[in-house]
C-alpha atoms as a PDB file:
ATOM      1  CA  UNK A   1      20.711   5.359 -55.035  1.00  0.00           C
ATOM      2  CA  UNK A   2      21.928   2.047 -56.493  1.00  0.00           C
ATOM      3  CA  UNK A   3      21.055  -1.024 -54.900  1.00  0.00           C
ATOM      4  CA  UNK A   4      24.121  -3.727 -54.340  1.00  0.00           C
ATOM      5  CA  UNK A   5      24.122  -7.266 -54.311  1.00  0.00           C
ATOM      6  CA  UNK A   6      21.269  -8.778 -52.722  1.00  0.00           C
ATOM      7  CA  UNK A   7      22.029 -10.212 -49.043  1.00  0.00           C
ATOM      8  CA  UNK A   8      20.022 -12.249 -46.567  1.00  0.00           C
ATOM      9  CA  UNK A   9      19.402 -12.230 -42.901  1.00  0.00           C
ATOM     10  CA  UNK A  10      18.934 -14.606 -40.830  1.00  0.00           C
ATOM     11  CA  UNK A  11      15.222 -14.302 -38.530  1.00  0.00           C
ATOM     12  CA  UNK A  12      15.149 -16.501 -35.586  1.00  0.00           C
ATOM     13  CA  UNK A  13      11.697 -18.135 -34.654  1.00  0.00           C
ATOM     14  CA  UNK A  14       9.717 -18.659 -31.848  1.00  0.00           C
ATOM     15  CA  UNK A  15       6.680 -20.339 -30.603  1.00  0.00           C
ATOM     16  CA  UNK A  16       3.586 -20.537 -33.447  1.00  0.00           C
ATOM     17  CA  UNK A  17       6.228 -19.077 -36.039  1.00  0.00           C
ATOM     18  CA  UNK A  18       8.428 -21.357 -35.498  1.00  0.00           C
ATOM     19  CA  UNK A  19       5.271 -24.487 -35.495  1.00  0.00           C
ATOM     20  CA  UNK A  20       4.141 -22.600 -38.923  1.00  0.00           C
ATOM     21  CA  UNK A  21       7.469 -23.002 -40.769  1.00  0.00           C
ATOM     22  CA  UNK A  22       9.064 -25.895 -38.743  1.00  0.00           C
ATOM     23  CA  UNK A  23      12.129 -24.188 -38.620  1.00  0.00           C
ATOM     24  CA  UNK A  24      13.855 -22.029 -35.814  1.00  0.00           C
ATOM     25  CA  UNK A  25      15.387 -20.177 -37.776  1.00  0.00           C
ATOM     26  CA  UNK A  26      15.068 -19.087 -41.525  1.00  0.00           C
ATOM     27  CA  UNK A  27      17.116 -16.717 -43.967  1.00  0.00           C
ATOM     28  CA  UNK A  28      15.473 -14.211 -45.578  1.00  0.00           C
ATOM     29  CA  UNK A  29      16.924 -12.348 -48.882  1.00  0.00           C
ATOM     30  CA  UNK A  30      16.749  -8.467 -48.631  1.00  0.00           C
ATOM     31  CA  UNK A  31      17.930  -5.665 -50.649  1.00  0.00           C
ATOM     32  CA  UNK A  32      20.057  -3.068 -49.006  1.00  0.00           C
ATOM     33  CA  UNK A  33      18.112  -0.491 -47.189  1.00  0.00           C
ATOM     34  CA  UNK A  34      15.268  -3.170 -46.625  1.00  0.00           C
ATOM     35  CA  UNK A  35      13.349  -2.033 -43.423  1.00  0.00           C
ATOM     36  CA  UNK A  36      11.215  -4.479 -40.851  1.00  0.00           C
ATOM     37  CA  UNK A  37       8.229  -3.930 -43.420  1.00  0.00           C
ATOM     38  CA  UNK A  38      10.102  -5.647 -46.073  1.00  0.00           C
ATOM     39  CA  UNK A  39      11.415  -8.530 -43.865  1.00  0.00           C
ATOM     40  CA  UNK A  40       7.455  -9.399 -43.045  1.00  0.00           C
ATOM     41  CA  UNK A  41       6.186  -9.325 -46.514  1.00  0.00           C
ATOM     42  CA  UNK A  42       9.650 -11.554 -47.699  1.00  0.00           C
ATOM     43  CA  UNK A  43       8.313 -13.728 -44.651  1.00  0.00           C
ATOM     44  CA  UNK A  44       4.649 -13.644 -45.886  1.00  0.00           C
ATOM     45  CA  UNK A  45       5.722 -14.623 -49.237  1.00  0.00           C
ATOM     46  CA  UNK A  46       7.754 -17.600 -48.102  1.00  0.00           C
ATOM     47  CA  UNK A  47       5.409 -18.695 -45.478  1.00  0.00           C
ATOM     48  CA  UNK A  48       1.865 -17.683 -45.999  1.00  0.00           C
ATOM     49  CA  UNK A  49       0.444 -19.244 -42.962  1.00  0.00           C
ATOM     50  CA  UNK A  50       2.568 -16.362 -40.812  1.00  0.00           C
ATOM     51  CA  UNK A  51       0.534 -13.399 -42.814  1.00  0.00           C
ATOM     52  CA  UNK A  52      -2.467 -14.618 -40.595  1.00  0.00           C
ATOM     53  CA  UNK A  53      -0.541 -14.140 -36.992  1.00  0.00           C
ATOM     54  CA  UNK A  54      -1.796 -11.140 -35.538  1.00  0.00           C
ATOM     55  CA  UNK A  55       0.041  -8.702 -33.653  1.00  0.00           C
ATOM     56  CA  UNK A  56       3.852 -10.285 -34.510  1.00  0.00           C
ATOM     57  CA  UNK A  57       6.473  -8.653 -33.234  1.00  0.00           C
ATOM     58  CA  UNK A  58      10.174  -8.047 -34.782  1.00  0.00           C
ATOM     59  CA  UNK A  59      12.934  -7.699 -32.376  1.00  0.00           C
ATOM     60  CA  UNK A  60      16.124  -6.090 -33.592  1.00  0.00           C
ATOM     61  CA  UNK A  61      19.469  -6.804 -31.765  1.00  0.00           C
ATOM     62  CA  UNK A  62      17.224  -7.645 -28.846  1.00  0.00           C
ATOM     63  CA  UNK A  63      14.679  -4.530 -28.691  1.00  0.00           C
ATOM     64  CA  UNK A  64      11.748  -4.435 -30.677  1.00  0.00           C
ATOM     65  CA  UNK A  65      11.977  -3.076 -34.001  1.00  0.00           C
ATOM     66  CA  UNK A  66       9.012  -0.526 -35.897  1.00  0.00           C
ATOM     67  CA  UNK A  67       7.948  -1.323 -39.450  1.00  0.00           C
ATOM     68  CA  UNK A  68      10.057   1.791 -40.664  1.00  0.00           C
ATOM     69  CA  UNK A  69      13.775   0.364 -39.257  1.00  0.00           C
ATOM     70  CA  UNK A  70      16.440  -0.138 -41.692  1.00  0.00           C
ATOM     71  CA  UNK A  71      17.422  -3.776 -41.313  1.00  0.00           C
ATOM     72  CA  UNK A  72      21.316  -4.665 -41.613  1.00  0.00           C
ATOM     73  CA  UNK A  73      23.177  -7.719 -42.825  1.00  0.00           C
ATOM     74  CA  UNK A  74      24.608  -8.544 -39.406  1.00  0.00           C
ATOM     75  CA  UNK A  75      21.416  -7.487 -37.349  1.00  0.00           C
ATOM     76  CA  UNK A  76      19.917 -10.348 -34.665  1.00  0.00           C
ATOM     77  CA  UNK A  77      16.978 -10.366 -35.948  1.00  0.00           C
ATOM     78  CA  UNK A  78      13.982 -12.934 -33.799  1.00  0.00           C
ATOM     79  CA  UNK A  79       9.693 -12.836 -34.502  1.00  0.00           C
ATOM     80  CA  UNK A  80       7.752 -12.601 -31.499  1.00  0.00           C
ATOM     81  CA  UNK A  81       4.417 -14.311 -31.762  1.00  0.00           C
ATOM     82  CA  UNK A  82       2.089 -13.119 -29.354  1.00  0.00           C
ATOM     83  CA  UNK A  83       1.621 -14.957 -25.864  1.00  0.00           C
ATOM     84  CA  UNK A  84      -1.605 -16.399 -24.548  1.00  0.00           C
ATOM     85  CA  UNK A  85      -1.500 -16.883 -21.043  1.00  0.00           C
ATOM     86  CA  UNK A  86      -4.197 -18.382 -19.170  1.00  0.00           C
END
């Protein structure tokens, strides 16, 4: 199968991933058929201070998303850091 043009998504951030990047919101290039895998090693690449957040979740168009999901161009895509209560 041929890959077409490249395309990005855009992630929304949220608590420590959002402190590690200072943004709320990044865009992230992907090829077409890029799954949730791909999206967090993009991420890793551009921020290498996220690689070390355990447990982050992806949420896709509001429920959360396996490693294995196909990602698409006009998916709502957030990272869920994981929540210390106390």
């Amino acid at each position: 199968m041929e890959l077409l043009m490249n395309s990005s998504v855009s992630v929304l951030l949220f608590g420590v991933t959002r402190d590690l990047t200072g943004q709320s919101k990044v865009s992230v290039p992907l090829s077409e058929e890029a799954r949730v895998a791909d999206l967090l090693s993009q991420l890793n690449q551009q921020y290498p201070a996220l690689a070390g957040i355990r447990s982050l979740l992806v949420a896709v168009n509001g429920e959360y998303a396996e490693t294995d999901q196909i990602l698409h161009i006009n998916d709502e895509i957030a990272l869920i850091p994981p929540v210390s209560g106390g």
